[in-house]
N, C-alpha and C. Protein backbone atom coordinates (compact mmCIF):
# COMPACT_ATOMS: atom_id res chain seq x y z
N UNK A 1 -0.48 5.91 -3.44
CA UNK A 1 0.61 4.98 -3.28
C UNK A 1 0.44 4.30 -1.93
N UNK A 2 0.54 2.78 -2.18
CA UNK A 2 0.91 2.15 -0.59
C UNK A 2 1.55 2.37 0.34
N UNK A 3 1.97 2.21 1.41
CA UNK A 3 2.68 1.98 2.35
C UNK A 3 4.29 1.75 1.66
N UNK A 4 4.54 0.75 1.12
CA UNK A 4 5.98 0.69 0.82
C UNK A 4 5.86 0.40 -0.74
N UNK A 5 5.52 1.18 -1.30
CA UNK A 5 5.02 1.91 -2.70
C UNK A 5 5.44 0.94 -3.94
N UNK A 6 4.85 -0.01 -3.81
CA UNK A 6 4.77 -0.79 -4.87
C UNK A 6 3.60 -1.34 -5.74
N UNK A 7 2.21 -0.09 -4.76
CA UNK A 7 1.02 -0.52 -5.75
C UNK A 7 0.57 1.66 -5.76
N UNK A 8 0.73 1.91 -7.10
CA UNK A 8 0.62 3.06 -7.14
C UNK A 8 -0.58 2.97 -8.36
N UNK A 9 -1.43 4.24 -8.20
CA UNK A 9 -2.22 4.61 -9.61
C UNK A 9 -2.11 5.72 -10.01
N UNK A 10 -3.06 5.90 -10.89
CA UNK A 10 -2.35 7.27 -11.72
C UNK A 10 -2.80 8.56 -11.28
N UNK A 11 -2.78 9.41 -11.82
CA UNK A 11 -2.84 11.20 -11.05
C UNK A 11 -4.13 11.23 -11.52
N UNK A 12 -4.85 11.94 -10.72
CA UNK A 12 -6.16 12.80 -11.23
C UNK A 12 -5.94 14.35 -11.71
N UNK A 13 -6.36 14.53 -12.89
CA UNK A 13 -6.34 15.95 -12.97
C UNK A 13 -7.16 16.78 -13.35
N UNK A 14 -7.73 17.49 -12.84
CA UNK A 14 -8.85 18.21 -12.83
C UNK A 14 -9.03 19.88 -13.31
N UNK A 15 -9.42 19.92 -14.51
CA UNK A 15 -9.01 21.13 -15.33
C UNK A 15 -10.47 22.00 -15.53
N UNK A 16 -10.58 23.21 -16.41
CA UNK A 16 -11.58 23.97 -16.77
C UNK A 16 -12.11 23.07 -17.94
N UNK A 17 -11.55 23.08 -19.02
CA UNK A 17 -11.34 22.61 -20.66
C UNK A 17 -11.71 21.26 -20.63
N UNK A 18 -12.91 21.11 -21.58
CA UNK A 18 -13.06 19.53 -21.89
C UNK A 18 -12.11 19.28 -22.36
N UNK A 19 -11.56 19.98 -23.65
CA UNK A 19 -10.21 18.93 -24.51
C UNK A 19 -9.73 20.53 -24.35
N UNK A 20 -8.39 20.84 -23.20
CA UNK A 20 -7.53 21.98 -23.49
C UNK A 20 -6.81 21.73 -24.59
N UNK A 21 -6.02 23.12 -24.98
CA UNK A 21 -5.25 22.48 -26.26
C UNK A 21 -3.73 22.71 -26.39
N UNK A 22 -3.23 22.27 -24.61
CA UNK A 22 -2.26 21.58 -24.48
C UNK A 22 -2.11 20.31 -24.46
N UNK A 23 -3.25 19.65 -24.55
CA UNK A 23 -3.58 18.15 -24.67
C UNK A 23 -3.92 17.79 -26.08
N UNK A 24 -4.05 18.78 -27.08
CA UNK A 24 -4.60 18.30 -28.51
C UNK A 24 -3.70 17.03 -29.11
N UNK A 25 -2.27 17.50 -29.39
CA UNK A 25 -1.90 16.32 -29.65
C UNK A 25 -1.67 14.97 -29.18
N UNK A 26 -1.44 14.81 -27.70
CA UNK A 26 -1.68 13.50 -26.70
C UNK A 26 -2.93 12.36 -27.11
N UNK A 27 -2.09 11.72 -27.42
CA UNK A 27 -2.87 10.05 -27.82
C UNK A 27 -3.07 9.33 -26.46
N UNK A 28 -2.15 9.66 -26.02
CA UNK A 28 -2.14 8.49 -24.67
C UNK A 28 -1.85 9.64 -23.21
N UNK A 29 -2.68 10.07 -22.36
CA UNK A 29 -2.38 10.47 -21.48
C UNK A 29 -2.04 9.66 -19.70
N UNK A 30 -0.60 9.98 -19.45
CA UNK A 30 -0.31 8.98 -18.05
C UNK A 30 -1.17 9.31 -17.17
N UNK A 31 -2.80 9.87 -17.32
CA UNK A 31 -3.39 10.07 -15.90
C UNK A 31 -4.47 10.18 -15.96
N UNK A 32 -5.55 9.99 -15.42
CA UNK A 32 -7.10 10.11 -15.17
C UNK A 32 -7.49 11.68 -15.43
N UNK A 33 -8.22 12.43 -16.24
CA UNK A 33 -8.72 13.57 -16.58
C UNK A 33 -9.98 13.77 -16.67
N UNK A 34 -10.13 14.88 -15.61
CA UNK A 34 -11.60 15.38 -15.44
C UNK A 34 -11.49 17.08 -15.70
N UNK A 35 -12.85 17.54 -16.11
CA UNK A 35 -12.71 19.02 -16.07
C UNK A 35 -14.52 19.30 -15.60
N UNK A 36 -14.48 20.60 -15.16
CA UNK A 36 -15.57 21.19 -14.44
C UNK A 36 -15.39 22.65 -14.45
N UNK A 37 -16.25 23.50 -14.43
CA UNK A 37 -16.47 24.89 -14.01
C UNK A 37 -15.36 25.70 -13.25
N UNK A 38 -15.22 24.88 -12.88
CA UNK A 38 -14.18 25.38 -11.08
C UNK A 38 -13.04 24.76 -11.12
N UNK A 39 -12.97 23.62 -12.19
CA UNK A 39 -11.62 23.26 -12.22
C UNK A 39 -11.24 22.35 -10.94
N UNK A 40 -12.01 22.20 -9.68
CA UNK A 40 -12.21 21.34 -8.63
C UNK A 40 -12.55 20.58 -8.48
N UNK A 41 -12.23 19.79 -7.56
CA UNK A 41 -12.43 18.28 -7.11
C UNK A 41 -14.41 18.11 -7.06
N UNK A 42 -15.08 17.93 -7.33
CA UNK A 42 -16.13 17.18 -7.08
C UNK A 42 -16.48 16.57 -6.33
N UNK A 43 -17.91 15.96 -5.59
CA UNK A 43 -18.63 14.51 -5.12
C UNK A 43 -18.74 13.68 -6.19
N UNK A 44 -18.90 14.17 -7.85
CA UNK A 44 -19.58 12.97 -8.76
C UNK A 44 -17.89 12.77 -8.75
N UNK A 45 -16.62 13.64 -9.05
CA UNK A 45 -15.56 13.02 -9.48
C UNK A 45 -14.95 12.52 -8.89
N UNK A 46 -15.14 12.85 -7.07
CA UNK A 46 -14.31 11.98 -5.91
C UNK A 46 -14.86 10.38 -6.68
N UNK A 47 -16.51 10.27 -6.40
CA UNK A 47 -17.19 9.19 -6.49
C UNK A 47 -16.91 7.92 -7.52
N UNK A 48 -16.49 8.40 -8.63
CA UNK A 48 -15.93 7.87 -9.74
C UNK A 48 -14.50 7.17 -9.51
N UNK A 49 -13.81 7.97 -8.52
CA UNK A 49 -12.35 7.99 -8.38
C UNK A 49 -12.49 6.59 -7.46
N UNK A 50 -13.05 6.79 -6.52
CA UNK A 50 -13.55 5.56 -5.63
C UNK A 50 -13.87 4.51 -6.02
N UNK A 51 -14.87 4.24 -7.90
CA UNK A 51 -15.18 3.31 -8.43
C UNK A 51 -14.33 3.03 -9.24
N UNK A 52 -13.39 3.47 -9.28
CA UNK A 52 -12.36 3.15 -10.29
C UNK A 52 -11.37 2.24 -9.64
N UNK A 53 -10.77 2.85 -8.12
CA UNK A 53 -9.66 2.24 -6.90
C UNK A 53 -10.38 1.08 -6.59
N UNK A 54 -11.74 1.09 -6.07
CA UNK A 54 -12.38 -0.44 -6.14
C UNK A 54 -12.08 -1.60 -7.38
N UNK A 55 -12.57 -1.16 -8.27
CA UNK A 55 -12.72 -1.98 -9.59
C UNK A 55 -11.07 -2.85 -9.50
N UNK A 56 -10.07 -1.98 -9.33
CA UNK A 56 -8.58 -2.13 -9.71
C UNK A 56 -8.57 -2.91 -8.71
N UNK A 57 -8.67 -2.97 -7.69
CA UNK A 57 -8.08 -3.72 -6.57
C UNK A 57 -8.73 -5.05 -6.48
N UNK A 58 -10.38 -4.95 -7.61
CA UNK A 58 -11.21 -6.35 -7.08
C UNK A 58 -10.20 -6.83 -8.04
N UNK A 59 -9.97 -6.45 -9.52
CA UNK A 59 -9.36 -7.48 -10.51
C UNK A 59 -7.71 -7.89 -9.75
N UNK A 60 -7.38 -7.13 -9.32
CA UNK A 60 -5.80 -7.91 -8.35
C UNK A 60 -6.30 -8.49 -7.33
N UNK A 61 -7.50 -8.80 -6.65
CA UNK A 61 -8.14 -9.61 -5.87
C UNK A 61 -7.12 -8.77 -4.44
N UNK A 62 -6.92 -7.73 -3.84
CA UNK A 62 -6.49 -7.11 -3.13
C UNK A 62 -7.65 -5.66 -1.94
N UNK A 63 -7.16 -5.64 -1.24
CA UNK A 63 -8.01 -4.61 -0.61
C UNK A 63 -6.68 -2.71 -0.36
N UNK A 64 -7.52 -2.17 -0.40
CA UNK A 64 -7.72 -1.03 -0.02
C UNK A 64 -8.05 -0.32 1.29
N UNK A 65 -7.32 0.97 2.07
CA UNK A 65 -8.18 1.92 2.63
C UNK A 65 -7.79 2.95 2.50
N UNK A 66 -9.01 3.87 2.17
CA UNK A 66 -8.41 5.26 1.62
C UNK A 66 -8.93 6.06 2.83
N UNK A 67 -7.83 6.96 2.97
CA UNK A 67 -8.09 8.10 4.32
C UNK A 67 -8.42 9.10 3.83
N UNK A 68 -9.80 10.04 3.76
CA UNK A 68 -10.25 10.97 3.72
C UNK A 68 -10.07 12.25 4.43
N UNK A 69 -9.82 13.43 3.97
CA UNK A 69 -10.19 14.24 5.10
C UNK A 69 -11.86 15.02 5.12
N UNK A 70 -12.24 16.17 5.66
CA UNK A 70 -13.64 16.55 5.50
C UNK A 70 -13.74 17.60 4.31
N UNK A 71 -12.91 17.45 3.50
CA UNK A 71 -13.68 18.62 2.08
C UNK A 71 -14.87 18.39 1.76
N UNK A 72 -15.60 19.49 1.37
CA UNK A 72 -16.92 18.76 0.53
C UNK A 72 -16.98 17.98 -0.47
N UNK A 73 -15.91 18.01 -1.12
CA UNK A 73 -15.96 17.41 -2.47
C UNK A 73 -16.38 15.72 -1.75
N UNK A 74 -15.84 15.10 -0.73
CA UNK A 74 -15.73 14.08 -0.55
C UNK A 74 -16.98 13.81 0.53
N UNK A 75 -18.08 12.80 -0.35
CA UNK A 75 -19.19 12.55 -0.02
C UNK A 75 -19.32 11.86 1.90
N UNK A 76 -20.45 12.25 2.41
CA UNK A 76 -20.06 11.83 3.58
C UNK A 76 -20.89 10.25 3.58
N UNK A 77 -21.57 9.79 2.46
CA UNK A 77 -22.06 8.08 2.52
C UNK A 77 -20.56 7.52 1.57
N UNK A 78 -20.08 7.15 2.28
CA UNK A 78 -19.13 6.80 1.56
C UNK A 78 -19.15 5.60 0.65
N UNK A 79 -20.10 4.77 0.69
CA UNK A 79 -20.82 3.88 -0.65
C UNK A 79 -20.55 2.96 0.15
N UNK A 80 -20.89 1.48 -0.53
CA UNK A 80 -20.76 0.15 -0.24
C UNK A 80 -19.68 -0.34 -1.06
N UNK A 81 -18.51 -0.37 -0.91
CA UNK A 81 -17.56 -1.06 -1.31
C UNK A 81 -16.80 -2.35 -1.17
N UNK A 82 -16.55 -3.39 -1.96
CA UNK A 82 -15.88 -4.73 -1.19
C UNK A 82 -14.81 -4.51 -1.71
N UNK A 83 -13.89 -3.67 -1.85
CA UNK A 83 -12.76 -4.23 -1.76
C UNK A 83 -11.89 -2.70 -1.21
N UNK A 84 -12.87 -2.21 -0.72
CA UNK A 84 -12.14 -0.65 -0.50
C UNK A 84 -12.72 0.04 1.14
N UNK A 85 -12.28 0.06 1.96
CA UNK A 85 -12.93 0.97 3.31
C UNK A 85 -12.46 2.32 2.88
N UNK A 86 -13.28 3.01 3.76
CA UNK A 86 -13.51 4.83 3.63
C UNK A 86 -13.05 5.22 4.98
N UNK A 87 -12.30 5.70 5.61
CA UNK A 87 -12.28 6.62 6.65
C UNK A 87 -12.17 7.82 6.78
């Protein structure tokens, strides 16, 4: 969410279960879904997350900056982005 929260996106959620089956019946889920081993955040899934917040912001022709802290999950080349800074 922005600053004075009028550009928000959706939740990441990051599970064990490719398709758990509290999700079996859901047609439409309100949020971005990933699953892994560990059920944890990732580098490939931060990385994705990053190409996704770019993509959104080039089509609203808007910029971005996302504040990182040092987990591993979160790659330290933080890519080449135009419409998004990394700190």
């Amino acid at each position: 969410m922005n600053w004075d929260g009028t550009s928000e996106f959706s939740l990441l959620v990051t599970e064990l279960s490719k398709q758990p089956h509290y999700l079996k019946n859901m047609k439409c889920l309100p949020s971005t879904y990933s699953s892994n081993k560990a059920a944890w955040m990732t580098c490939e899934i931060f990385h994705e997350l990053q190409l996704s917040l770019d993509r959104i912001k080039a089509s609203k022709k808007s910029k971005i900056l996302l504040f990182v802290n040092h987990c591993p999950a979160h790659p330290t080349d933080v890519g080449n982005f135009k419409n998004m800074q990394v700190v």
